[in-house]
Protein backbone atom coordinates (compact mmCIF):
# COMPACT_ATOMS: atom_id res chain seq x y z
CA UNK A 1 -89.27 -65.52 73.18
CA UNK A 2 -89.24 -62.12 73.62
CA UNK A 3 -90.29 -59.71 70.01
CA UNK A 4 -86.61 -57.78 68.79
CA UNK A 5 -86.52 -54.40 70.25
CA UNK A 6 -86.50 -51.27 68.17
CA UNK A 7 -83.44 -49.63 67.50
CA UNK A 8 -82.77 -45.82 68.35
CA UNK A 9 -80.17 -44.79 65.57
CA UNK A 10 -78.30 -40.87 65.47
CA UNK A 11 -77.16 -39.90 62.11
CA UNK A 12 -74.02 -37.16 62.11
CA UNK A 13 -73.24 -34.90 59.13
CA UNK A 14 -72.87 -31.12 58.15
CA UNK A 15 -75.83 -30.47 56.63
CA UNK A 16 -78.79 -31.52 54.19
CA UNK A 17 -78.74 -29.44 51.23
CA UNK A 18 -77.92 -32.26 48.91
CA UNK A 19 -75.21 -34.54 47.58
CA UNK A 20 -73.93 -38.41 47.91
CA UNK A 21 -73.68 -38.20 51.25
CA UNK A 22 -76.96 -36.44 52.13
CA UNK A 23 -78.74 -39.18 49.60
CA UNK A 24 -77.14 -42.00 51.60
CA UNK A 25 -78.17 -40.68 55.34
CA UNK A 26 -82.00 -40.02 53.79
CA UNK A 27 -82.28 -43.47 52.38
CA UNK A 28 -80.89 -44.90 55.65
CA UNK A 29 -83.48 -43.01 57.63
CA UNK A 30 -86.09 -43.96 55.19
CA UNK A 31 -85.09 -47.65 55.84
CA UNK A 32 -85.23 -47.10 59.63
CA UNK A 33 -88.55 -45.52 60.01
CA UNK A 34 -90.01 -47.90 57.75
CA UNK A 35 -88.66 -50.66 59.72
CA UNK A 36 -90.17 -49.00 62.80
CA UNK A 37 -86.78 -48.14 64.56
CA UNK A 38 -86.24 -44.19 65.47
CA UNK A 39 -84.44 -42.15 62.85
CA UNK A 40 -82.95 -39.03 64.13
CA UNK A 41 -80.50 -37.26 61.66
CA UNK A 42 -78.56 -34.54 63.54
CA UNK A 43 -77.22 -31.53 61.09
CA UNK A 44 -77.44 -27.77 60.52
CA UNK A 45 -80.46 -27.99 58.07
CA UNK A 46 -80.99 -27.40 54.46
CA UNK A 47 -83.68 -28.19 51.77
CA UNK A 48 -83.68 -32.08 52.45
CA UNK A 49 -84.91 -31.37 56.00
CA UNK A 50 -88.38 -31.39 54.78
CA UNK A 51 -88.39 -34.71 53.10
CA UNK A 52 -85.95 -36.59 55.62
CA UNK A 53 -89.08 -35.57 58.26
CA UNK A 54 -92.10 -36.49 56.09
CA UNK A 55 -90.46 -40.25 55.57
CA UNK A 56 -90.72 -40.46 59.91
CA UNK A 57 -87.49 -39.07 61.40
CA UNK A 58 -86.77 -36.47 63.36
CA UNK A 59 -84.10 -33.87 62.42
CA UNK A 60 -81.98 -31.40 65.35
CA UNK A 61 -80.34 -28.80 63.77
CA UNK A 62 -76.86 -28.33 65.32
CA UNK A 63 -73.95 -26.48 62.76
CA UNK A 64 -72.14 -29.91 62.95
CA UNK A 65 -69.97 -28.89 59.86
CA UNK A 66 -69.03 -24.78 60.69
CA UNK A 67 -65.03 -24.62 60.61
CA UNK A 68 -65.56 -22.15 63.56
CA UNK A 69 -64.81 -22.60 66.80
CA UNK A 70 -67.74 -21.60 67.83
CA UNK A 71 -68.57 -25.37 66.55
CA UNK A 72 -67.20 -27.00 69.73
CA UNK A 73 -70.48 -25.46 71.31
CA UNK A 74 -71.83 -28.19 69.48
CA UNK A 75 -70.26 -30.62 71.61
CA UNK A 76 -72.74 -29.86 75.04
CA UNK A 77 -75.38 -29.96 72.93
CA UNK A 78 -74.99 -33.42 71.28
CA UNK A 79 -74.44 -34.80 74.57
CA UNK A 80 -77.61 -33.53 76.12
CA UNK A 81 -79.76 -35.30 73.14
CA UNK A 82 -77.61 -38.70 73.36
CA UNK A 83 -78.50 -38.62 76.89
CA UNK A 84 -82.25 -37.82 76.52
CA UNK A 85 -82.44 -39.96 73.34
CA UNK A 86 -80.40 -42.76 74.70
CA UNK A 87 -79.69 -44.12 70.85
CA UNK A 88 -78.03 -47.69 70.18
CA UNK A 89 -76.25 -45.92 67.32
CA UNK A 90 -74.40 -43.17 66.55
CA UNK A 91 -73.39 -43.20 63.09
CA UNK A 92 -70.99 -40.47 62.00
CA UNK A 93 -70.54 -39.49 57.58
CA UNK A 94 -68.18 -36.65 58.13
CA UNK A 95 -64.80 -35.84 59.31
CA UNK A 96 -65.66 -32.47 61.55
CA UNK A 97 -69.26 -33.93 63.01
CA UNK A 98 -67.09 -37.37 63.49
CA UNK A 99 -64.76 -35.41 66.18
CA UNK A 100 -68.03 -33.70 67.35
CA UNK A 101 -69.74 -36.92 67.92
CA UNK A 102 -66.54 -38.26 69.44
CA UNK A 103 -66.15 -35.39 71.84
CA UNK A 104 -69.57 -35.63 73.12
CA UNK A 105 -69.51 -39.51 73.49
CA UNK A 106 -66.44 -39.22 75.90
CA UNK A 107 -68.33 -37.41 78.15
CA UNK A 108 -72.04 -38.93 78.10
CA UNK A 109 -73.26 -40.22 81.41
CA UNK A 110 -74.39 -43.60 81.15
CA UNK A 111 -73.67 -46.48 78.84
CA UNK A 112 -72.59 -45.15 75.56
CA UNK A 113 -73.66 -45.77 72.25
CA UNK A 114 -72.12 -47.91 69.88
CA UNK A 115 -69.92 -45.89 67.28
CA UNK A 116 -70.19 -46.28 63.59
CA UNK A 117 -68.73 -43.96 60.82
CA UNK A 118 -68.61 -43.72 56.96
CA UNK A 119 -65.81 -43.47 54.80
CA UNK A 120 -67.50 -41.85 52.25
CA UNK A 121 -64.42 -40.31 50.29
CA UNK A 122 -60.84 -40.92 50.02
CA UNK A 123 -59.67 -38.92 52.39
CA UNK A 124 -56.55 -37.03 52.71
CA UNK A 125 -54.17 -39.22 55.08
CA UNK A 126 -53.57 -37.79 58.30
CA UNK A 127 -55.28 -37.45 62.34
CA UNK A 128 -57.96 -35.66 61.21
CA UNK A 129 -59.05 -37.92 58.63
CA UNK A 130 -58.26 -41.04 60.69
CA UNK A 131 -61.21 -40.15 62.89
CA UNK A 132 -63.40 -41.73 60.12
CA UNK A 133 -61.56 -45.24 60.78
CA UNK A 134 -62.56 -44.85 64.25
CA UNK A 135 -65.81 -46.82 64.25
CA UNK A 136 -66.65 -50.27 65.95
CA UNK A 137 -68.00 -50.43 62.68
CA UNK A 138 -66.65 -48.35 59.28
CA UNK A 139 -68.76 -48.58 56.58
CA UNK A 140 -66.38 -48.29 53.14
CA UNK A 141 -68.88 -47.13 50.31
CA UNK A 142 -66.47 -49.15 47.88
CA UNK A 143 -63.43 -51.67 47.72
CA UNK A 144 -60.95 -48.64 46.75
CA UNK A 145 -62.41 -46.97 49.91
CA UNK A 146 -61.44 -49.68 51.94
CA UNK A 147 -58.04 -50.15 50.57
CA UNK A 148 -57.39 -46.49 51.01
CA UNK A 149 -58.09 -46.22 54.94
CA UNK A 150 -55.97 -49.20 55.34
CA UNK A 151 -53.22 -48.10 53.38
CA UNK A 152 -53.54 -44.73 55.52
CA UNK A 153 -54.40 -46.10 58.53
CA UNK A 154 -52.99 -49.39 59.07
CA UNK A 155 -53.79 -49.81 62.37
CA UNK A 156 -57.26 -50.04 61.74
CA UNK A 157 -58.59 -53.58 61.93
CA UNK A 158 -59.48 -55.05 59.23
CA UNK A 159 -62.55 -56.63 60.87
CA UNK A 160 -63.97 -53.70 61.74
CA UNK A 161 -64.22 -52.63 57.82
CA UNK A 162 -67.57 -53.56 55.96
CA UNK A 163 -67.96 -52.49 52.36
CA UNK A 164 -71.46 -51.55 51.90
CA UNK A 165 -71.96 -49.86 48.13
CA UNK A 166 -74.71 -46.97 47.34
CA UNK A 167 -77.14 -48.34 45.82
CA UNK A 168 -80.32 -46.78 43.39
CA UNK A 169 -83.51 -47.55 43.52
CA UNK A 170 -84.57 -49.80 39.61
CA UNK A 171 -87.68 -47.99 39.98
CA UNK A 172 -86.41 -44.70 40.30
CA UNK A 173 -83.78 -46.11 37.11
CA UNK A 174 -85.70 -48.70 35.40
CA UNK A 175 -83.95 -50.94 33.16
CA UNK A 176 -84.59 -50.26 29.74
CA UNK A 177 -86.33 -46.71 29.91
CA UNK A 178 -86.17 -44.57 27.03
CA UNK A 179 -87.94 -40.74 27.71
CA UNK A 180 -90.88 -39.93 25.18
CA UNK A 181 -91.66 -38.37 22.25
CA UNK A 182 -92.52 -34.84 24.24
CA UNK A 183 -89.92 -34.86 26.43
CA UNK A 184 -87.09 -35.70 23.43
CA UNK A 185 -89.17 -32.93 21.45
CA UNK A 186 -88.24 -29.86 24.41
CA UNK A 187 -84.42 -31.22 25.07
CA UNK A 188 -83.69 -31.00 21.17
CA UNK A 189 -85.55 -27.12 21.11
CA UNK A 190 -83.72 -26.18 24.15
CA UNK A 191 -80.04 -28.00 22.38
CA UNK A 192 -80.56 -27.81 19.16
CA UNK A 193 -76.09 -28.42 18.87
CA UNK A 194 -77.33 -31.78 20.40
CA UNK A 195 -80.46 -32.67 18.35
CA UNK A 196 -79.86 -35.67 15.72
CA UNK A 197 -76.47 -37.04 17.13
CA UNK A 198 -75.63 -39.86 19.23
CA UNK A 199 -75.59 -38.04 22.63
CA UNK A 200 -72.47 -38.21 25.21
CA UNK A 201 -73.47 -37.53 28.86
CA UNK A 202 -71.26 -36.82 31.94
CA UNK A 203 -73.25 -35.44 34.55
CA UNK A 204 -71.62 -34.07 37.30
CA UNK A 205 -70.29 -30.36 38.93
CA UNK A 206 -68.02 -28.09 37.04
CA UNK A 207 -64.49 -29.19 38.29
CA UNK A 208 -61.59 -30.12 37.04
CA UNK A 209 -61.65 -33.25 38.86
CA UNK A 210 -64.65 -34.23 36.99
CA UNK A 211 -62.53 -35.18 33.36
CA UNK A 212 -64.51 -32.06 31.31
CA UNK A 213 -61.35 -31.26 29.16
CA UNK A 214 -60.48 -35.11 28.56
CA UNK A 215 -64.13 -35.55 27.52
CA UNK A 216 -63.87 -32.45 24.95
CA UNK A 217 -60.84 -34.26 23.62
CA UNK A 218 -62.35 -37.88 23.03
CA UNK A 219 -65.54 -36.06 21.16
CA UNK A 220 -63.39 -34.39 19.23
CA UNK A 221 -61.06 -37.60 18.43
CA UNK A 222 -64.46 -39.51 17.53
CA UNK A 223 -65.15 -37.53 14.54
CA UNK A 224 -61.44 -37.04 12.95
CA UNK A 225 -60.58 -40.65 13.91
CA UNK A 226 -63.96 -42.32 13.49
CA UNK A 227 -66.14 -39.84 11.45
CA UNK A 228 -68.87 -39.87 14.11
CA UNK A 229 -69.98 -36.12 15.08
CA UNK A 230 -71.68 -37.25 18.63
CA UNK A 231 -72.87 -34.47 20.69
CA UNK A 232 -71.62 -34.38 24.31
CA UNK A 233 -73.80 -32.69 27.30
CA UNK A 234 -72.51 -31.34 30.62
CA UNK A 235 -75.33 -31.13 33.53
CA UNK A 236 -74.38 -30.07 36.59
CA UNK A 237 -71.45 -28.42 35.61
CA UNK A 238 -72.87 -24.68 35.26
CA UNK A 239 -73.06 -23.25 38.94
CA UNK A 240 -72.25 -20.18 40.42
CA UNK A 241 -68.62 -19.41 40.60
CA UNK A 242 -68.13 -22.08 38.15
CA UNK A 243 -67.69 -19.53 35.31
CA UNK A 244 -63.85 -19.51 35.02
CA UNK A 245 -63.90 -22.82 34.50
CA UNK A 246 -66.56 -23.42 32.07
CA UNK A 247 -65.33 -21.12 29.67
CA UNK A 248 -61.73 -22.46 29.81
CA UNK A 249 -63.22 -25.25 28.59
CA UNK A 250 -65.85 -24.01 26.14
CA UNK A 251 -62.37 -22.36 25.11
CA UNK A 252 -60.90 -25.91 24.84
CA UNK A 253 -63.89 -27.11 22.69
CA UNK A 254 -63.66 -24.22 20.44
CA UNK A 255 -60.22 -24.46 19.51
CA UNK A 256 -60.73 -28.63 18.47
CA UNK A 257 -63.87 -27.45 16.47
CA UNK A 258 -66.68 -28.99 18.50
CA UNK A 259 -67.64 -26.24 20.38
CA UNK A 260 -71.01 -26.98 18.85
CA UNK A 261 -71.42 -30.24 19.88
CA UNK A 262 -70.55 -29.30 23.47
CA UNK A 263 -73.45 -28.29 25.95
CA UNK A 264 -72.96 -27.10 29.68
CA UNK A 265 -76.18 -26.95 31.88
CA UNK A 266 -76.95 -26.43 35.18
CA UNK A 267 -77.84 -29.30 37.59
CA UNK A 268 -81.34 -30.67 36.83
CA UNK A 269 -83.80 -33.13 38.13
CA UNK A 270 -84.59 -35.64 35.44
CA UNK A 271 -81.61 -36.87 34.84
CA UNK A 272 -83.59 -40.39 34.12
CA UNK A 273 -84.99 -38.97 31.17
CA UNK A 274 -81.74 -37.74 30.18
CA UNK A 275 -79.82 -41.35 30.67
CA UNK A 276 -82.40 -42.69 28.69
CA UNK A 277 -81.65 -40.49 25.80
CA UNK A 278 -78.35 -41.29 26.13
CA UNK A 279 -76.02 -43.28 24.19
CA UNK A 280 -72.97 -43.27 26.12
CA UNK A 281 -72.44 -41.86 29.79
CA UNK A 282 -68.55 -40.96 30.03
CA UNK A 283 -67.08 -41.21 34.12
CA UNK A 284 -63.44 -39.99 33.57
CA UNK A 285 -62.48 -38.34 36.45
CA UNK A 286 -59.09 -37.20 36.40
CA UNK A 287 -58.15 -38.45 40.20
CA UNK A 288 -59.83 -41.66 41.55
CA UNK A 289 -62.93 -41.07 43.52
CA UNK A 290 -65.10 -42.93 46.16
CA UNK A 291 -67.46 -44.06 43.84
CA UNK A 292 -69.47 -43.34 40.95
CA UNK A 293 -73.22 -42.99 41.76
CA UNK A 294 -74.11 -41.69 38.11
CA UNK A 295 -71.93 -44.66 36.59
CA UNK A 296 -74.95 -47.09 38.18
CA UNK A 297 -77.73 -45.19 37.53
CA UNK A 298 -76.68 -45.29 34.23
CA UNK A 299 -76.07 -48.82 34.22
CA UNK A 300 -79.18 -49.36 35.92
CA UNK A 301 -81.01 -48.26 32.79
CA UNK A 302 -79.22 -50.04 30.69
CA UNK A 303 -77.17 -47.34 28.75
CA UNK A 304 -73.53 -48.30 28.42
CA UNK A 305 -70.66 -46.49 30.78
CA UNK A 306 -67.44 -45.48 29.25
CA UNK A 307 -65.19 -44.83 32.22
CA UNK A 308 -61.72 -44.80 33.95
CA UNK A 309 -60.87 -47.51 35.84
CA UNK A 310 -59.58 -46.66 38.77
CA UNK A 311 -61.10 -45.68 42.27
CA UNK A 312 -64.65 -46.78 42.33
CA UNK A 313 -65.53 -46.10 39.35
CA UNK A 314 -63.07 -48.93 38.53
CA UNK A 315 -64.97 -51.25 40.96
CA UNK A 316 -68.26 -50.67 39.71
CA UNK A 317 -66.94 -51.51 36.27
CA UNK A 318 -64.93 -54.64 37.06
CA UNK A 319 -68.01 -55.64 39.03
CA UNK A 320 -71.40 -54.65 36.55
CA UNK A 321 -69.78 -53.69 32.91
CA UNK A 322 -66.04 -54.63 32.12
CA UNK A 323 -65.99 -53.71 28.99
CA UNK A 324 -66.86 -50.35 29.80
CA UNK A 325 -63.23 -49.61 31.49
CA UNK A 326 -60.49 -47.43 29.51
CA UNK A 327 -57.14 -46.98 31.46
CA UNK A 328 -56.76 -43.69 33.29
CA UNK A 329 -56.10 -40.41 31.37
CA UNK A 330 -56.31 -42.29 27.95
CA UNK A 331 -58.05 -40.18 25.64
CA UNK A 332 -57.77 -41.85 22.17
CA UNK A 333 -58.58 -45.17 24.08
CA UNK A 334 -61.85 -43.84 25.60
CA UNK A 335 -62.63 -42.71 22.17
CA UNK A 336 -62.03 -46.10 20.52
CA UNK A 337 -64.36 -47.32 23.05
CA UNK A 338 -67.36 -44.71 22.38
CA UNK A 339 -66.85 -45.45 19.19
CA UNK A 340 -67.23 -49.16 19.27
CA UNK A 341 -70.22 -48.38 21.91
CA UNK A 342 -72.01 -46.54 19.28
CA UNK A 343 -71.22 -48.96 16.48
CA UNK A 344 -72.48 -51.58 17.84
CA UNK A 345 -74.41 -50.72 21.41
CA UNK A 346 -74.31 -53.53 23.69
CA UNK A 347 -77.02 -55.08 25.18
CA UNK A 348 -76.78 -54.75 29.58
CA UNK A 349 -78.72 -57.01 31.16
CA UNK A 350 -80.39 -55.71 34.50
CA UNK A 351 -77.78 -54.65 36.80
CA UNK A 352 -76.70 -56.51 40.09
CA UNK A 353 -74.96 -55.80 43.40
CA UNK A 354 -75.88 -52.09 43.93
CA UNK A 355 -79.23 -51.69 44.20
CA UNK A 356 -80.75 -49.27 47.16
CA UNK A 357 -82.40 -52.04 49.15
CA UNK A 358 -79.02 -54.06 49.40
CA UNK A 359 -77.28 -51.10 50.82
CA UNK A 360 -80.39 -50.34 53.40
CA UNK A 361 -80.69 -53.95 54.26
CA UNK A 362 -76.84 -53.94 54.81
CA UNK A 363 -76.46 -50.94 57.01
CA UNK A 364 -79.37 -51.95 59.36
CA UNK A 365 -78.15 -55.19 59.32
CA UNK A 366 -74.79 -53.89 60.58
CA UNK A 367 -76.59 -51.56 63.05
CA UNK A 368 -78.36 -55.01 64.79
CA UNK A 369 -75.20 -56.73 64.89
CA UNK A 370 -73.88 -53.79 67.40
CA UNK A 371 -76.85 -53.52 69.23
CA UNK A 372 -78.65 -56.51 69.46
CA UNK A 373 -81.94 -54.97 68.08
CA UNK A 374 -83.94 -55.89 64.81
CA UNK A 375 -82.65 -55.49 61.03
């Protein structure tokens, strides 16, 4: 019997400077290489470039993502390497290098590869959009994700949907770590507004989406309804051009008398350390999202998540911690629960169900069930 041939797989997407999606195409081109198929991740560049090649793929830098039209150039291009590289796969995570990858499919000489895409966010409805429902195969990074393109797109059949999580790595989250004594020593000189108090974390950029203001609010509710003066930190959320909307709600924290207790900080890279120090991680988003990649690299630690349940944030919950869901938008009830968090902090045991081999293990399982080749 003959040894399962290697698999040649094309990954589509704007670029690789960082973010969900970026994470997700590097650990599925980790999980490829290592498994000896060729990776070859097809965008206009960035700072990930250098890492996605050192793990064994190969990266072609074509401006996939410019809203130009100078990016239906693109479309010649692609087609030349799917006809050189002759992949199994192409596997498209974005809306604009989906219709590129289309495009260029239509017109390849030869037998064509097999088509997957990524719903990685819940799109807006329309033709556009409904290229990412296109695939033989559509990956749906959550349950809410797949309800959403088939509400949207009900012609899409439902056997061509797979729900395939993101998924951390427990060593890169371990389960139980707590940072040490140095490293709590230089977060409480650099916030010393922070230093002695239970600490609230919600990590993520400076948008309104993101449930800032509602977080403000419940910090502030914990200490006139519950006496507890926690201290709540904000990474991620000071960026360039975010200042208008960091000081509205500095403004907001002010007014309730915590402005304190509040901390914004740019994005960082040890946000490990930081979950450990943590005793509550809030996810309220104001609008359901996709997912919730900090909720389970929270939980993945161990350190309780306090969230709105709805989107996938709402799935992760039902599925790893329900008693961390509040109902959308209620402030006084995600308060009650920080407060009962703190109280009495409840014990996680090692979470299950979205860990990073699972979802590599998945996808290249999906990719051999196309092609024929070896998971």
């Amino acid at each position: 019997m003959a040894a399962p041939r290697p698999l040649t797989v094309v990954q589509l997407l704007p670029a690789l400077e960082g973010g969900g999606v970026e994470r997700s195409t590097l650990e599925v081109a980790d999980a490829l290489a290592t498994a000896g198929h060729r990776s070859i991740v097809v965008s206009a560049g960035g700072r990930l470039v250098d890492p996605l090649v050192a793990a064994g793929s190969t990266h072609v830098a074509l401006p996939l993502g410019s809203k130009r039209l100078a990016v239906l150039a693109s479309v010649p291009k692609l087609r030349r390497l799917l006809e050189t590289e002759r992949p199994d796969i192409v596997h498209a995570r974005s809306r604009l290098p989906a219709w590129i990858g289309r495009f260029a499919l239509r017109a390849v000489r030869g037998p064509a590869p097999h088509w997957v895409t990524t719903v990685h966010g819940l799109n807006s409805p329309g033709c556009y959009s409904g290229v990412m429902a296109s695939g033989e195969r559509v990956i749906c990074v959550s349950d809410c994700v797949r309800t959403h393109v088939l509400r949207h797109w009900p012609r899409t059949d439902p056997a061509r949907l797979r729900v395939i999580p993101r998924g951390v790595d427990p060593d890169a989250f371990p389960h139980g770590h707590r940072p040490d004594a140095a490293w709590r020593a230089g977060f409480a000189r650099r916030h010393p507004g922070l230093a002695g108090r239970p600490l609230l974390l919600l990590p993520g950029r400076g948008t309104r989406i993101k449930g800032h203001a509602d977080a403000v609010r419940a910090l502030a509710l914990l200490a006139t309804r519950h006496g507890t003066e926690a201290g709540l930190y904000l990474p991620g959320a000071r960026e360039a051009g975010r200042e208008a909307y960091v000081a509205e709600v500095e403004a907001l924290a002010a007014s309730l008398g915590v402005g304190a207790r509040v901390v914004f900080d740019p994005p960082r890279s040890d946000l490990r350390e930081v979950y450990g120090a943590s005793a509550c991680v809030l996810q309220v988003s104001t609008k359901p999202e996709a997912f919730g990649r900090t909720a389970v690299e929270a939980l993945s630690i161990g350190v309780p998540v306090a969230g709105y349940a709805h989107g996938g944030i709402g799935d992760i919950l039902r599925a790893a911690f329900p008693d961390g869901a509040v109902p959308p938008g209620d402030v006084d009830a995600l308060a009650d629960r920080i407060a009962r968090f703190l109280r009495d902090p409840p014990a996680l045991p090692p979470l299950r169900g979205f860990d990073l081999a699972h979802m590599q293990a998945d996808t290249l399982a999906l990719y051999a069930e196309l092609a024929g080749g070896a998971p």
